[in-house]
PDB file of N, CA and C in Angstrom:
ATOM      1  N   UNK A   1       0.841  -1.172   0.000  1.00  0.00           N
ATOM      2  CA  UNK A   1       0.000   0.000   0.000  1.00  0.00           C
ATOM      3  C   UNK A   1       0.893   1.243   0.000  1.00  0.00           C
ATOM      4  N   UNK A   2       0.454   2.649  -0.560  1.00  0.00           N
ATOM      5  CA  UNK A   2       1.159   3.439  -0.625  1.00  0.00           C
ATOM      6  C   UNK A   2       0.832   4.223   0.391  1.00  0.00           C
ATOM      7  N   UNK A   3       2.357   5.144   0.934  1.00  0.00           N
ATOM      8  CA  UNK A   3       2.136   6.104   2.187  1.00  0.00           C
ATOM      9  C   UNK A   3       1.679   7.439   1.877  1.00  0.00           C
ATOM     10  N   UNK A   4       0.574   7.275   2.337  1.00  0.00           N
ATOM     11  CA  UNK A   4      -0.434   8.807   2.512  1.00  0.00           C
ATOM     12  C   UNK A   4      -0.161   9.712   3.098  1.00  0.00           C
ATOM     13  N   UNK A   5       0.674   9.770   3.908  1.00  0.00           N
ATOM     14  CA  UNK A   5       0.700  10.208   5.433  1.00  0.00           C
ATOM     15  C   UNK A   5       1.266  11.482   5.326  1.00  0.00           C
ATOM     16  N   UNK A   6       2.148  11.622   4.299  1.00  0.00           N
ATOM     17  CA  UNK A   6       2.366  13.238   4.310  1.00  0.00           C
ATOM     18  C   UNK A   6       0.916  13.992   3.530  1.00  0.00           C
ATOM     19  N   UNK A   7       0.796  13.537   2.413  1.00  0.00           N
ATOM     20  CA  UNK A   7      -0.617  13.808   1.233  1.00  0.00           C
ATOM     21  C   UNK A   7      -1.362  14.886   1.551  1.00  0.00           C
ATOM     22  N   UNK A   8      -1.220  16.391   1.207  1.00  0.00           N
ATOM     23  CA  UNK A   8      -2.361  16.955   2.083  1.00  0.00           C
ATOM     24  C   UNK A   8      -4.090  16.468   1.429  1.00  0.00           C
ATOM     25  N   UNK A   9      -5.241  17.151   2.355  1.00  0.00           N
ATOM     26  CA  UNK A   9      -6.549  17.160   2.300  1.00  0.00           C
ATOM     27  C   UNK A   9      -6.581  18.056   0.896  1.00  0.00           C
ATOM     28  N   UNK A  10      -8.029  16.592  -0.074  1.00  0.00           N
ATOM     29  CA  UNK A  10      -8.177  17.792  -1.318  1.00  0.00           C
ATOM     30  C   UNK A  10      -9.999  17.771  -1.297  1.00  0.00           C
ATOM     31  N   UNK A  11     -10.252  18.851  -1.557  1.00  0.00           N
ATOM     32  CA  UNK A  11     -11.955  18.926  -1.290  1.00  0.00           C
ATOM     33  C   UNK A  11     -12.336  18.470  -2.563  1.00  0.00           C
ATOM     34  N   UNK A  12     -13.093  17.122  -2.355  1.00  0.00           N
ATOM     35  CA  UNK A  12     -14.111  16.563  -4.328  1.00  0.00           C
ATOM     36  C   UNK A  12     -14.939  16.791  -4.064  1.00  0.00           C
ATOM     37  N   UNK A  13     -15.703  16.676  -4.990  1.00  0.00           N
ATOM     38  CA  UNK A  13     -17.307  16.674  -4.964  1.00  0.00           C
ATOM     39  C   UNK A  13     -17.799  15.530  -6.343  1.00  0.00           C
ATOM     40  N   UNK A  14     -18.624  14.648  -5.945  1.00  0.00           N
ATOM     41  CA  UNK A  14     -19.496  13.606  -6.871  1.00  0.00           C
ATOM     42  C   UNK A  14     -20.827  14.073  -6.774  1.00  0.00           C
ATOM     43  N   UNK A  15     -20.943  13.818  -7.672  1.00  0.00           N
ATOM     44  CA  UNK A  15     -22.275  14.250  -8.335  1.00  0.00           C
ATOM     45  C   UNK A  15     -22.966  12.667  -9.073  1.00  0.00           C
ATOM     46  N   UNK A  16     -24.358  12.146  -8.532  1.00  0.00           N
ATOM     47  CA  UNK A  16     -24.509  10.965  -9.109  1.00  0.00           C
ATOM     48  C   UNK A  16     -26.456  10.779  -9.884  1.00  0.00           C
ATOM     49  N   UNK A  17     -26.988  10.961 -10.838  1.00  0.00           N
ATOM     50  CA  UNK A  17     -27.884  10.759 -10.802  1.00  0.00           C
ATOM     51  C   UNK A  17     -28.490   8.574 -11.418  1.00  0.00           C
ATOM     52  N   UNK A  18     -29.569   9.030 -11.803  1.00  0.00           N
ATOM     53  CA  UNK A  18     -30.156   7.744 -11.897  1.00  0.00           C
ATOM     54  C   UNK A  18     -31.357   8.175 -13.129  1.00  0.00           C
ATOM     55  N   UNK A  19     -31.808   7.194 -13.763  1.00  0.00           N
ATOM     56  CA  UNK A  19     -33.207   7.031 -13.858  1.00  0.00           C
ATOM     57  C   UNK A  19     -33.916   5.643 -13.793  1.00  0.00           C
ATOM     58  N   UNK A  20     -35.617   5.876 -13.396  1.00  0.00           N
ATOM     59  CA  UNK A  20     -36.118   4.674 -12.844  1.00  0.00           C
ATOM     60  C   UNK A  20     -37.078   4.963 -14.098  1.00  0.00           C
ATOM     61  N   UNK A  21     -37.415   3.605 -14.307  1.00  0.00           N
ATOM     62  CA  UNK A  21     -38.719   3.708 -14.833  1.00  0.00           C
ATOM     63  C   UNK A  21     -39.703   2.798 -14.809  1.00  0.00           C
ATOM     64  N   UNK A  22     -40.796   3.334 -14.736  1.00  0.00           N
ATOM     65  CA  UNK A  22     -42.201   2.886 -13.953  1.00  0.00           C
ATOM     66  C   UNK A  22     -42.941   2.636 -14.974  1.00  0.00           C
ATOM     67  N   UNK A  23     -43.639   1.171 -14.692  1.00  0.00           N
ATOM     68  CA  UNK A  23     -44.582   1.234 -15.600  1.00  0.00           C
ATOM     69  C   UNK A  23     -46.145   1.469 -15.273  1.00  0.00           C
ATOM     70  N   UNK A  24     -46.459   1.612 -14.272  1.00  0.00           N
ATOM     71  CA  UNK A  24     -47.805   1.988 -13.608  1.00  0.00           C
ATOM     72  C   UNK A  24     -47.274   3.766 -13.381  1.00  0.00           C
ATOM     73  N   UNK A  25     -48.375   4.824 -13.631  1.00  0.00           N
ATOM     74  CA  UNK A  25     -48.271   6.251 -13.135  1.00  0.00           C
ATOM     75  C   UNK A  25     -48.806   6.317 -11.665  1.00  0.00           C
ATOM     76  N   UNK A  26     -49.784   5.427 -10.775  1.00  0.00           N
ATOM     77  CA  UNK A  26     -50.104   5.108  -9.659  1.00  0.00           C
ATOM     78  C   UNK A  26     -49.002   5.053  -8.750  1.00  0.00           C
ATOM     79  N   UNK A  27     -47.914   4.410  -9.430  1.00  0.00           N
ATOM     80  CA  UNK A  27     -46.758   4.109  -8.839  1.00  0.00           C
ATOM     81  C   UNK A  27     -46.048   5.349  -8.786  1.00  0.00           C
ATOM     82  N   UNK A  28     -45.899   6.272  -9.615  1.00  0.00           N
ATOM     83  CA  UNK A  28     -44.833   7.573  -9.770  1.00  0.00           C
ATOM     84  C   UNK A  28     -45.702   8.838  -8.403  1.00  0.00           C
ATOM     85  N   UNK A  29     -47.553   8.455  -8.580  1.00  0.00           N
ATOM     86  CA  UNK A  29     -48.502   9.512  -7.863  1.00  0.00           C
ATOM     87  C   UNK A  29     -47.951   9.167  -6.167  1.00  0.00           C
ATOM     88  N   UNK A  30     -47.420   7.672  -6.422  1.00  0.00           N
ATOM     89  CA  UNK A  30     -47.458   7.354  -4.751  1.00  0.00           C
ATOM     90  C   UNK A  30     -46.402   7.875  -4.591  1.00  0.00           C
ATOM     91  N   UNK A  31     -45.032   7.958  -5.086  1.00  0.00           N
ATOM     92  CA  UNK A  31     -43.255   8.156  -4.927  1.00  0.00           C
ATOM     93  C   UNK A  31     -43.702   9.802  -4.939  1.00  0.00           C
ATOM     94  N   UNK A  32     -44.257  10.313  -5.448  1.00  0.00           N
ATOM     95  CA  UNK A  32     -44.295  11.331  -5.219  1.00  0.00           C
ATOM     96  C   UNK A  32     -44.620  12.327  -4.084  1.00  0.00           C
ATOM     97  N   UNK A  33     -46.265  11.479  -3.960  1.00  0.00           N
ATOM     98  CA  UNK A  33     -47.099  12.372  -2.834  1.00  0.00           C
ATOM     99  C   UNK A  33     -46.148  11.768  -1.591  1.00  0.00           C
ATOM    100  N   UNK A  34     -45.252  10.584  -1.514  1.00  0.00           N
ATOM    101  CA  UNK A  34     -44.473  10.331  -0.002  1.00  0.00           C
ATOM    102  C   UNK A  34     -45.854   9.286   0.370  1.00  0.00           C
ATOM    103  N   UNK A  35     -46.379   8.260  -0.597  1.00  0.00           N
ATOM    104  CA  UNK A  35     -46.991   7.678   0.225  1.00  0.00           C
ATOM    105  C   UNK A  35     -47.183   6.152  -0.173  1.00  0.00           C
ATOM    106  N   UNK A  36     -45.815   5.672  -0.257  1.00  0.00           N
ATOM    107  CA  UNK A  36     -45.221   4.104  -0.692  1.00  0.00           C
ATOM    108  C   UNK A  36     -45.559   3.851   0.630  1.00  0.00           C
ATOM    109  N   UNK A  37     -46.499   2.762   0.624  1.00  0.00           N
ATOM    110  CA  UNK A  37     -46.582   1.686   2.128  1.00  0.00           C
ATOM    111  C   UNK A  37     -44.854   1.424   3.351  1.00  0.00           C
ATOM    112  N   UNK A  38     -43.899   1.298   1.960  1.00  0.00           N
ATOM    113  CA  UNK A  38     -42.556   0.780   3.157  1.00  0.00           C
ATOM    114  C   UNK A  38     -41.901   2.301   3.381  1.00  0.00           C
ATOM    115  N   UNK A  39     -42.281   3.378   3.145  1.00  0.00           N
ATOM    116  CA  UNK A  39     -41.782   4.392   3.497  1.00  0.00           C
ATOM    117  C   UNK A  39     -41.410   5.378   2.355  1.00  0.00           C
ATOM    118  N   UNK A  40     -40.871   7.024   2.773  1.00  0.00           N
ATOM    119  CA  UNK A  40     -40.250   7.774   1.967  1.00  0.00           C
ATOM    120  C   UNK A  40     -38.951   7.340   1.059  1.00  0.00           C
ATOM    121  N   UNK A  41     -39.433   7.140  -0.213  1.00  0.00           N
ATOM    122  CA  UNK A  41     -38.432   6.678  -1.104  1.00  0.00           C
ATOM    123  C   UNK A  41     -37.840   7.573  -1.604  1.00  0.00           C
ATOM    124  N   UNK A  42     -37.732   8.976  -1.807  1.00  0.00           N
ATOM    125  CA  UNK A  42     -36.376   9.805  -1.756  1.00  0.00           C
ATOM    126  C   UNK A  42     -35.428   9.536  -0.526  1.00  0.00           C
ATOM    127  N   UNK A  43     -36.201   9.904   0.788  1.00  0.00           N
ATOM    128  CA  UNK A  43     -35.482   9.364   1.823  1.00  0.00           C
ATOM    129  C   UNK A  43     -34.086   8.276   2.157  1.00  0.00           C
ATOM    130  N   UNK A  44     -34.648   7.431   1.512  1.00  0.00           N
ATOM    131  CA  UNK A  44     -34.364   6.067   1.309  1.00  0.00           C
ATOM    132  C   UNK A  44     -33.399   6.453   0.157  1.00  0.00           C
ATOM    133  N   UNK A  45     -33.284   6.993  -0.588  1.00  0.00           N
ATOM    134  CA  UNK A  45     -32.628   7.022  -2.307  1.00  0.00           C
ATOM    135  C   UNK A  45     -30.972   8.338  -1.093  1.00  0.00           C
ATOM    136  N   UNK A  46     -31.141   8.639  -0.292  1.00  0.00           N
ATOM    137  CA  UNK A  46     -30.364   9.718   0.306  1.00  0.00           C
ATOM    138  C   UNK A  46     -29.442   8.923   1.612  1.00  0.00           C
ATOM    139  N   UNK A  47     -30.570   7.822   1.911  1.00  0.00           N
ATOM    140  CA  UNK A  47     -29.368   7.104   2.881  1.00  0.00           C
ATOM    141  C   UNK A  47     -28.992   6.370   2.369  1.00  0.00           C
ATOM    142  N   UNK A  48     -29.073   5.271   0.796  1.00  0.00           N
ATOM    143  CA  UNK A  48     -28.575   4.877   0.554  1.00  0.00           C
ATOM    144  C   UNK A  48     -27.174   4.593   0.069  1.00  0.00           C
ATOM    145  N   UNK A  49     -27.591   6.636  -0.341  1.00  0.00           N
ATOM    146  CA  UNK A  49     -26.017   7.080  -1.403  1.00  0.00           C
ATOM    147  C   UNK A  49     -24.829   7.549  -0.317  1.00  0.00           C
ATOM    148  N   UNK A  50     -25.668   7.787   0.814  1.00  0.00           N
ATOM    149  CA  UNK A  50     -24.247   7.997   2.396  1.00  0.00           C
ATOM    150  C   UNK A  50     -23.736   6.489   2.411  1.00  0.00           C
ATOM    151  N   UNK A  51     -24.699   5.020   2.570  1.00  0.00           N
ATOM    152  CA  UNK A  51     -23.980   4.207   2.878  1.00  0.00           C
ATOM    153  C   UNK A  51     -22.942   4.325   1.561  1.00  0.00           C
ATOM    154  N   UNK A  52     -23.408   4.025   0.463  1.00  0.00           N
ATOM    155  CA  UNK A  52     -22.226   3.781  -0.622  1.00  0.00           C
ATOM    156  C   UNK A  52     -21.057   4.584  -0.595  1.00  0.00           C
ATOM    157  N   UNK A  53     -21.285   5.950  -0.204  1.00  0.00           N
ATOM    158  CA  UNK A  53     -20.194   7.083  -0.233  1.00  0.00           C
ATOM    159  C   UNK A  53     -19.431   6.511   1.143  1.00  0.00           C
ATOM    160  N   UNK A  54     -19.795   5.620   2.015  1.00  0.00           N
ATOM    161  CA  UNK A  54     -18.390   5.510   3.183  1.00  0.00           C
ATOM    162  C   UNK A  54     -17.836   4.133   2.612  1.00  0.00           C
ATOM    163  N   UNK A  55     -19.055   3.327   1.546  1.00  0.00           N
ATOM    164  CA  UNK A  55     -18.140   1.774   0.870  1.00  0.00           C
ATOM    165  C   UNK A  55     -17.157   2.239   0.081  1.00  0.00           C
ATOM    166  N   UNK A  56     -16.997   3.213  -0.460  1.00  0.00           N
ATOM    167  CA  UNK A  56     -16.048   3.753  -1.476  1.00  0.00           C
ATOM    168  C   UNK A  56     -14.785   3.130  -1.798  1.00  0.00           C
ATOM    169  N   UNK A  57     -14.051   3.271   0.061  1.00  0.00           N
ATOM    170  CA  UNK A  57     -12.696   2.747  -0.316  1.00  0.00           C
ATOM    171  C   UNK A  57     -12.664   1.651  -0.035  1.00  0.00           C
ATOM    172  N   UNK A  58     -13.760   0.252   0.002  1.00  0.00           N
ATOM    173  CA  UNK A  58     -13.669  -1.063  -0.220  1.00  0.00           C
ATOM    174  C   UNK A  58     -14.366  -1.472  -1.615  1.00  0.00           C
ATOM    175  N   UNK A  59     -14.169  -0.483  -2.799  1.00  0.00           N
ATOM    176  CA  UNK A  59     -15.063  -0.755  -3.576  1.00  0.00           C
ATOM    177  C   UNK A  59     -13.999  -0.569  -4.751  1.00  0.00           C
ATOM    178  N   UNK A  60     -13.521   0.770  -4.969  1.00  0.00           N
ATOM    179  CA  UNK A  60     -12.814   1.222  -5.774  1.00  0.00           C
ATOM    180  C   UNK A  60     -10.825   1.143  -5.287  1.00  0.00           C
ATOM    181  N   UNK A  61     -10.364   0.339  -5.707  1.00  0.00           N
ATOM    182  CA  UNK A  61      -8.995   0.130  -5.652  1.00  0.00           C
ATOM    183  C   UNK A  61      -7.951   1.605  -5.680  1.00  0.00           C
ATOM    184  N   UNK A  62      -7.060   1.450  -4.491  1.00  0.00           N
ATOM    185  CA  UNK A  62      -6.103   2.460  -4.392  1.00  0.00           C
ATOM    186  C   UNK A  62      -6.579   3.617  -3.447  1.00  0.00           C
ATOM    187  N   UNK A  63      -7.982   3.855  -3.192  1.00  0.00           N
ATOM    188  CA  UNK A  63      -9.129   4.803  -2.706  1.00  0.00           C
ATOM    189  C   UNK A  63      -8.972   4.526  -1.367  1.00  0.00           C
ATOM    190  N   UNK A  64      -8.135   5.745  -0.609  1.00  0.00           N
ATOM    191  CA  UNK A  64      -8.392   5.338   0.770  1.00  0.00           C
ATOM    192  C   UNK A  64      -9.324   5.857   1.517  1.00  0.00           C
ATOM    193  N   UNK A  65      -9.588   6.040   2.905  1.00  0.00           N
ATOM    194  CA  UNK A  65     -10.625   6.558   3.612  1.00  0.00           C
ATOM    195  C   UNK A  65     -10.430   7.344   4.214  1.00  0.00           C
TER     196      UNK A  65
END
């Protein structure tokens, strides 16, 4: 592994979108109004992308933490 340890701090920024697609509009009225039975699915779409953003450096090689 290579030594980091001097390396200074560099500020990134990722930027990630998606698209879904639905084949019922019932389905897009519910994601919308916030009223999917298992919960807020933006919500859900926002903690998902924190867990992935701390998997990072077991995901992508050389990428430390």
């Amino acid at each position: 592994m290579v030594n980091i340890t001097k390396k200074s701090n560099t500020l990134r920024k990722a930027i990630a979108s998606a698209t879904v697609r639905v084949s019922k509009q019932e389905t897009i009225d519910a994601v919308v109004q916030r009223k999917v039975p298992k919960g807020d699915v933006f919500e859900f779409a926002r903690a998902a992308g924190l867990f992935g953003v701390k998997r990072t450096s077991d995901v992508i090689p050389d990428c430390h933490p």
